[in-house]
C-alpha atoms as a PDB file:
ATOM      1  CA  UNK A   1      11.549  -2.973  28.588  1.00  0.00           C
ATOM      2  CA  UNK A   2       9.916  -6.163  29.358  1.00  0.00           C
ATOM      3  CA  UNK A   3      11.150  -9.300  30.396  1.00  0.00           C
ATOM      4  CA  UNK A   4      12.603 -11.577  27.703  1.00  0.00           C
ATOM      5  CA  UNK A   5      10.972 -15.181  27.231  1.00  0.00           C
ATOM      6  CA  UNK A   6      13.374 -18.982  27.372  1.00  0.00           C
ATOM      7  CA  UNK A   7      12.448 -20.409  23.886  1.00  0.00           C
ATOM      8  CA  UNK A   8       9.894 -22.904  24.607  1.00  0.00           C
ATOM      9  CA  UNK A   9      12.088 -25.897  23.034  1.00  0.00           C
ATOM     10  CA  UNK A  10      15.072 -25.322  24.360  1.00  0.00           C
ATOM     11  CA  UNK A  11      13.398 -25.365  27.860  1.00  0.00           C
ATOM     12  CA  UNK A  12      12.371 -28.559  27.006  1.00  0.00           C
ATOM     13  CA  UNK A  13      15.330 -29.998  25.493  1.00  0.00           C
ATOM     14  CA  UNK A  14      17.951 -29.311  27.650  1.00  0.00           C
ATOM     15  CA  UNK A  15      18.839 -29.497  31.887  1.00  0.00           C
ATOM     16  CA  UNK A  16      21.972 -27.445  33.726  1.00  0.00           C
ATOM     17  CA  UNK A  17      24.194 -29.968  35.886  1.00  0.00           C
ATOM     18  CA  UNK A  18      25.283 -28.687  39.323  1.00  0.00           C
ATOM     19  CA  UNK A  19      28.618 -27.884  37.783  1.00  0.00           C
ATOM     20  CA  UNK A  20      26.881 -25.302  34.993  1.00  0.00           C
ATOM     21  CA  UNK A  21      27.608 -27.717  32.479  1.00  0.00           C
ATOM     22  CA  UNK A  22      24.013 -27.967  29.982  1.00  0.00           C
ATOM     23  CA  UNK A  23      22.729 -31.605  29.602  1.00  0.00           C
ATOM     24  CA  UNK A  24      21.316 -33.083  26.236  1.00  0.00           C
ATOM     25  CA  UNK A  25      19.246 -36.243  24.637  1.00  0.00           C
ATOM     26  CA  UNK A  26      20.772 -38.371  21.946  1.00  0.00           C
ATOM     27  CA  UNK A  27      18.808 -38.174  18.678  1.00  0.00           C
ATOM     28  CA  UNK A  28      17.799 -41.275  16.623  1.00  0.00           C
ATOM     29  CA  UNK A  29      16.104 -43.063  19.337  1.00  0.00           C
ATOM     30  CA  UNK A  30      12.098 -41.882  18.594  1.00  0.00           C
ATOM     31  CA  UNK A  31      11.156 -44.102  16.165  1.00  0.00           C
ATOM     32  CA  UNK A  32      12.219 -46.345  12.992  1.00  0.00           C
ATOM     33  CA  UNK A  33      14.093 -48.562  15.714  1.00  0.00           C
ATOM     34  CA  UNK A  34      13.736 -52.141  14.135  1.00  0.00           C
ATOM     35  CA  UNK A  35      16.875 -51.602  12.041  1.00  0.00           C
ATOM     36  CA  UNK A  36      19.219 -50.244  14.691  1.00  0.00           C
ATOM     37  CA  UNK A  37      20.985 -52.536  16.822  1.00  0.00           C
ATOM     38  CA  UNK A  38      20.629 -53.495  20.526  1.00  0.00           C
ATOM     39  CA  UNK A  39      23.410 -51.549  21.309  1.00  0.00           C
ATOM     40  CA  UNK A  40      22.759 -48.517  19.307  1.00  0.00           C
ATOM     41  CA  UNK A  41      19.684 -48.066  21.101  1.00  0.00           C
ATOM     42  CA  UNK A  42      21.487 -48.582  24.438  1.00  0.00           C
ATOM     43  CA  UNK A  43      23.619 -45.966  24.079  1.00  0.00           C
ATOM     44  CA  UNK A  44      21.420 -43.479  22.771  1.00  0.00           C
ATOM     45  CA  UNK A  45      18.908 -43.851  25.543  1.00  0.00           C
ATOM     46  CA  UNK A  46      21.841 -42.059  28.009  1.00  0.00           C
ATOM     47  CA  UNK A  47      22.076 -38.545  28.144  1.00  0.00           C
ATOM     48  CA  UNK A  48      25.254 -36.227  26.974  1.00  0.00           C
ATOM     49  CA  UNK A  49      26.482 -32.830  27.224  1.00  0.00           C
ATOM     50  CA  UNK A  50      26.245 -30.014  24.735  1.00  0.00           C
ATOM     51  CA  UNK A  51      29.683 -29.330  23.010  1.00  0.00           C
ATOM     52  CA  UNK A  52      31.840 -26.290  24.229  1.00  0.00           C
ATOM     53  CA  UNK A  53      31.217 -24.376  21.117  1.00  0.00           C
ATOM     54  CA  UNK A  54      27.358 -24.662  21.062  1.00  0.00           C
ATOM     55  CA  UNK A  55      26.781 -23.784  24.680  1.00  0.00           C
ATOM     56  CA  UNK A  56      26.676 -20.150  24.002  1.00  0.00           C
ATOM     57  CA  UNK A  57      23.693 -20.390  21.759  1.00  0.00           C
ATOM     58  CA  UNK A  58      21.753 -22.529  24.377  1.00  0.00           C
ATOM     59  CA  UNK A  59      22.859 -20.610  27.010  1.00  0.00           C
ATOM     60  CA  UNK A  60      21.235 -17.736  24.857  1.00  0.00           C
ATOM     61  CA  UNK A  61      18.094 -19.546  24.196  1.00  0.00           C
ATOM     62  CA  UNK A  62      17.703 -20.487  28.014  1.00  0.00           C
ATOM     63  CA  UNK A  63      18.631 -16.289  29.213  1.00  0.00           C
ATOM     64  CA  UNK A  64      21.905 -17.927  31.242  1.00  0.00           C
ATOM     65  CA  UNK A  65      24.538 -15.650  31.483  1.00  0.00           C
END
C-alpha cells in the first residue's frame, strides 16, 4: 500500500507545540481591515490553539497519531 499524503493546507495552516498541543491563526485579519478596530487587529495577529474536539480531524489531516 503506499504511503498516505498530509493535506497540503493543513500543512500549511497549522504547527505542533512541544507539548503535542496543534497551533492555529486567527481568521479575519487578511484583508477588509479599515473597519476593525486597533485592538481587534491586535489580537488576531497572535496565534491560538485548535479546540479539543477538532484536534482529531487535524490530527487526521496531518497523519499524527
Amino acid at each position: 500500500m503506499p504511503k498516505l499524503k498530509t493535506k497540503s493546507g493543513a500543512k500549511k495552516r497549522f504547527s505542533i507545540t512541544g507539548s503535542g498541543k496543534i497551533k492555529r491563526k486567527h481568521a479575519f485579519k487578511s484583508h477588509i481591515l479599515t473597519k476593525k478596530a486597533t485592538k481587534q487587529k491586535r489580537n488576531l495577529t497572535q496565534t491560538a490553539l485548535v479546540a479539543s474536539v477538532d484536534e482529531p480531524s487535524v490530527k487526521r489531516q496531518l497523519l499524527l497519531k
